[in-house]
Protein backbone atom coordinates (compact mmCIF):
# COMPACT_ATOMS: atom_id res chain seq x y z
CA UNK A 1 -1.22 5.89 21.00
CA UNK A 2 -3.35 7.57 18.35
CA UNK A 3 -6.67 8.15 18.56
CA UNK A 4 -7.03 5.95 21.85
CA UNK A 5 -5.52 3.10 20.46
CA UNK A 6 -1.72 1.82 20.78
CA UNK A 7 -0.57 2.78 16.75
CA UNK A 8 3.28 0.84 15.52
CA UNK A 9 5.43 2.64 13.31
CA UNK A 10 8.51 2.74 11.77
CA UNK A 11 10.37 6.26 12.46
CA UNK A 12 11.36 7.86 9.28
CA UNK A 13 13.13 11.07 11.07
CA UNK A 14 13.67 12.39 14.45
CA UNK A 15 13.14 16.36 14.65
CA UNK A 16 14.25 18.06 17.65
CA UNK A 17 13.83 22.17 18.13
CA UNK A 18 15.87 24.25 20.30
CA UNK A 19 14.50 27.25 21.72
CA UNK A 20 17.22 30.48 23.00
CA UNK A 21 17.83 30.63 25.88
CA UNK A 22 16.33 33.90 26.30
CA UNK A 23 13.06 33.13 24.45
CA UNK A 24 9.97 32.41 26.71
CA UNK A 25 10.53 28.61 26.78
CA UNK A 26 13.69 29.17 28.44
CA UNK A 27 16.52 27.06 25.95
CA UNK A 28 13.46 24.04 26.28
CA UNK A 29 13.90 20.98 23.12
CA UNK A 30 10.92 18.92 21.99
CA UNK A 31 11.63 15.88 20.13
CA UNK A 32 9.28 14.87 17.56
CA UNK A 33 9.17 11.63 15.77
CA UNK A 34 8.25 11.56 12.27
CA UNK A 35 6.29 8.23 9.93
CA UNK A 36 6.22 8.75 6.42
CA UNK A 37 3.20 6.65 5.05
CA UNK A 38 3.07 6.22 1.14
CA UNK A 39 -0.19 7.22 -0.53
CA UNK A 40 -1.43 5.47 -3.70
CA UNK A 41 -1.09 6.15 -6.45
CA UNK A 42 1.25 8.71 -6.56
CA UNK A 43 3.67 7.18 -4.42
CA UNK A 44 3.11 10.79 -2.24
CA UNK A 45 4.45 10.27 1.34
CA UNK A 46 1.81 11.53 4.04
CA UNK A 47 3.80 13.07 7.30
CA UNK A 48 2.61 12.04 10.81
CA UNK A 49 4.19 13.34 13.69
CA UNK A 50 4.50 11.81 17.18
CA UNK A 51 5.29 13.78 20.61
CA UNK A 52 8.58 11.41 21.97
CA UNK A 53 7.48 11.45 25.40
CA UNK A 54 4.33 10.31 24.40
CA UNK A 55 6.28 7.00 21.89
CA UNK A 56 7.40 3.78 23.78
CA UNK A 57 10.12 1.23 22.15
CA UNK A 58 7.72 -1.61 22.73
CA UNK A 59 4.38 -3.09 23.84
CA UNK A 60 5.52 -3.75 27.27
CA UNK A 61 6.32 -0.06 27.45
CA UNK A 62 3.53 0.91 27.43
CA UNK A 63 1.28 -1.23 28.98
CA UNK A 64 3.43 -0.15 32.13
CA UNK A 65 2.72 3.17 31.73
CA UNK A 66 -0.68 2.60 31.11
CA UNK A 67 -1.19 0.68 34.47
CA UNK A 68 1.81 2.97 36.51
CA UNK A 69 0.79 6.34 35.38
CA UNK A 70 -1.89 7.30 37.79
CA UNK A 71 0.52 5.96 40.94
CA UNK A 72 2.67 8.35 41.41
């Protein structure tokens, strides 16, 4: 979803960060999903990241979610 409405896109990387064990977060990962969209004219890739837990690998997905998430 972006911006309220369900957004497709292609993932161009997957970045995941570690934090130490020690460290406030406690050894926690995140997994961010990254879509590289090409800007005219310069052929400049603009970065948009995604929150994985928040992605879903199709439409079904997440109209499940959607209409499960408040049961529960």
């Amino acid at each position: 979803m972006s911006q309220n409405k369900p957004h497709q896109f292609r993932v161009a990387a997957v970045e995941i960060t570690l934090s130490a064990p020690n460290s406030p977060m406690r050894g926690r990962s995140t997994e961010i999903l990254v879509e590289l969209i090409n800007t005219a004219p310069r052929n400049n890739p603009h970065r948009l990241t995604f929150d994985a837990q928040a992605c879903f690998a199709t439409k079904q997905e997440l109209i499940d979610h959607l209409f499960n998430s408040g049961n529960g």
